[in-house]
Protein backbone atom coordinates (compact mmCIF):
# COMPACT_ATOMS: atom_id res chain seq x y z
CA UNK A 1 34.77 -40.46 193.22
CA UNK A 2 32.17 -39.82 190.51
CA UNK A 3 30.85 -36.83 192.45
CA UNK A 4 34.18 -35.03 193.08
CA UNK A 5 35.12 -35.04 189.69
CA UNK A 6 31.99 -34.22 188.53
CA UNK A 7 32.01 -31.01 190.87
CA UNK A 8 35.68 -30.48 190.05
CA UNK A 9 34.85 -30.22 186.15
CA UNK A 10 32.26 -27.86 186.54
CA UNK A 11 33.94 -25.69 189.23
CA UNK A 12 36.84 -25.76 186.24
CA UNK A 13 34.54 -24.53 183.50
CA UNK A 14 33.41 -21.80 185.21
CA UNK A 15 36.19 -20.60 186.83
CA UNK A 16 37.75 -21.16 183.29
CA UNK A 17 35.26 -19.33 181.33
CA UNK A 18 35.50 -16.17 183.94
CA UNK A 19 39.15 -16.07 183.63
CA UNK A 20 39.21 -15.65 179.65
CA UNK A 21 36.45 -13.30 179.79
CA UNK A 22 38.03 -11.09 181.89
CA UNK A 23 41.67 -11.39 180.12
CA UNK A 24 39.51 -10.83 177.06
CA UNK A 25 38.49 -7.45 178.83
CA UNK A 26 41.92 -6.87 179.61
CA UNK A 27 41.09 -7.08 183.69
CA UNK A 28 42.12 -9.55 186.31
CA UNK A 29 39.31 -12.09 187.14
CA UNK A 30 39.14 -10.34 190.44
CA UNK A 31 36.92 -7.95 188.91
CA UNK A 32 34.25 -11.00 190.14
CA UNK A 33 34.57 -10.51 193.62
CA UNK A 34 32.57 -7.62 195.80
CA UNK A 35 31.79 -8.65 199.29
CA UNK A 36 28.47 -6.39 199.24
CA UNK A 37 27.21 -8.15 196.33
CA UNK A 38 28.13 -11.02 198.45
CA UNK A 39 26.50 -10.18 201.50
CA UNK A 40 23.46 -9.00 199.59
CA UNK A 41 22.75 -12.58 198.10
CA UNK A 42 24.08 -14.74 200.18
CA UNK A 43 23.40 -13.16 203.17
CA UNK A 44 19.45 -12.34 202.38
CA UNK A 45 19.21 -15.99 201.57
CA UNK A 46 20.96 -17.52 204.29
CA UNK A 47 18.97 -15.20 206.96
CA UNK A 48 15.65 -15.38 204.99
CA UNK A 49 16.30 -19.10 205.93
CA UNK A 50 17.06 -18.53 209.41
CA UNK A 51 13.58 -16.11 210.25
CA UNK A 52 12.18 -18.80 208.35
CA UNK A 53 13.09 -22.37 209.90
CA UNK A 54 14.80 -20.61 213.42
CA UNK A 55 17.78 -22.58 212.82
CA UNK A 56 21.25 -21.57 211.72
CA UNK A 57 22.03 -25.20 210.36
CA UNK A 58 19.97 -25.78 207.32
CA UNK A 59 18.17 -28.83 206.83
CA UNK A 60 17.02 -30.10 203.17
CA UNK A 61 13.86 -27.77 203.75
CA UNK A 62 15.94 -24.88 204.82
CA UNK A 63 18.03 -25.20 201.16
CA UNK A 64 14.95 -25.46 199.24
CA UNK A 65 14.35 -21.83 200.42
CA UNK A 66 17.73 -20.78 200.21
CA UNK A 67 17.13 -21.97 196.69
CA UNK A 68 14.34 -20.17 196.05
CA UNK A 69 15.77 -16.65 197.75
CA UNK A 70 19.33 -16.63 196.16
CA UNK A 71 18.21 -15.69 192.08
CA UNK A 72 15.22 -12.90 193.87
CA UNK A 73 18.06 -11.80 196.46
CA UNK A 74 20.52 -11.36 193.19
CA UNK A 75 18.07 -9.15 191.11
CA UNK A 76 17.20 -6.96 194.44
CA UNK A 77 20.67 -6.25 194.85
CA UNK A 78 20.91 -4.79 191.10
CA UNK A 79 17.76 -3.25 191.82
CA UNK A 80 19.84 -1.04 194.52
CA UNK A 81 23.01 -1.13 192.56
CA UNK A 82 21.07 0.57 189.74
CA UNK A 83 19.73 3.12 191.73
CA UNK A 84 22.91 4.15 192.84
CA UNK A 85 24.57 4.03 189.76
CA UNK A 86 21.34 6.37 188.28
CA UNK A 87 21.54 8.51 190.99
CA UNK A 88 25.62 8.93 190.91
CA UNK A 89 25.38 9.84 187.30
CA UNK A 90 23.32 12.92 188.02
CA UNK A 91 26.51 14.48 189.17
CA UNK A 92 28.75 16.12 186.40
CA UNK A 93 32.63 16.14 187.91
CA UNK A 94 33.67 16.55 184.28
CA UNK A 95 34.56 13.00 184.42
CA UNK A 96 33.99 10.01 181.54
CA UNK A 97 30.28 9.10 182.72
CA UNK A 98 30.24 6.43 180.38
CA UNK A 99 33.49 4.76 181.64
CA UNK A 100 31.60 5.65 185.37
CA UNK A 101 28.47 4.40 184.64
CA UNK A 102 29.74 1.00 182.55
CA UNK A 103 31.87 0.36 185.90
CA UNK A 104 28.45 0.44 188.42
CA UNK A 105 26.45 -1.30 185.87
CA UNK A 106 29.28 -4.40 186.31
CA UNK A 107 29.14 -4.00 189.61
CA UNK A 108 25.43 -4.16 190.03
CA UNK A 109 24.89 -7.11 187.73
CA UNK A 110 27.29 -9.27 190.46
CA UNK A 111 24.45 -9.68 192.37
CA UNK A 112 22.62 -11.22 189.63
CA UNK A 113 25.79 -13.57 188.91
CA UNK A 114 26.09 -14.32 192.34
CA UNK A 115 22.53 -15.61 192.54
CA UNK A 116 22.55 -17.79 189.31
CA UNK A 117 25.99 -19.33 190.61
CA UNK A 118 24.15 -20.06 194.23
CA UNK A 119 21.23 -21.41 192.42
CA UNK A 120 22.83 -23.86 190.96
CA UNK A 121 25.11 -24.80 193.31
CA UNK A 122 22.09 -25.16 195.78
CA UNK A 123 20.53 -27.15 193.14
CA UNK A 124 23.08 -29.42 193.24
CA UNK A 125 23.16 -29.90 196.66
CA UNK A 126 19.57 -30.27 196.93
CA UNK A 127 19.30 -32.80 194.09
CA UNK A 128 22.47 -34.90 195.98
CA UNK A 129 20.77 -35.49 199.53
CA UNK A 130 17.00 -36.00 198.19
């Protein structure tokens, strides 16, 4: 009972502290979900495992590299968000490049969220079955 309310509280303080940043920015708290920055962190991870072990189910080994994957996986995936975003920028439509280039910058430091929130969710889970 411990546990779930433990897991509950911190699920709540994070969800909670992403929803008044992003009414502070005048946004929905959408603006925290991209399924490539997704797939990019989760998805290196969770395969990295798989080449790894050979197994799809991940055993206490298996997290401990999903562990140490997810925060590497994050930063390669702004790595190839900020290219993108520097090569994009190149290209004068007349457009607001700042308002263009402060939108790809959020959207390329997901990744990095995304791996800091895995890490420490995998930490947790780790830490719970050792």
């Amino acid at each position: 009972m411990i546990r779930s309310i433990g897991i509950f509280l911190g699920v709540f303080c994070i969800g909670f502290a992403m929803f008044l940043a992003s009414s502070a920015a005048r946004t929905t708290i959408m603006g925290y979900i991209d399924t490539v920055s997704l797939l990019i962190v989760f998805g290196t991870a969770y395969f990295g495992m798989v080449a790894a072990y050979g197994t799809f189910k991940p055993d206490l080994k298996g997290l401990k590299l999903m562990n140490k994957l997810v925060v590497p996986a994050g930063w390669l995936g702004f790595t190839i968000g900020a290219v993108m975003m520097l090569y994009g920028s190149g290209v004068g439509d007349g457009e607001n490049m700042a308002a263009r280039l402060g939108l790809s910058a959020a959207i390329a430091l997901l990744t990095v969220l995304y791996g800091i929130l895995f890490r420490i969710i995998l930490t947790i889970i780790i830490a719970s079955k050792e």
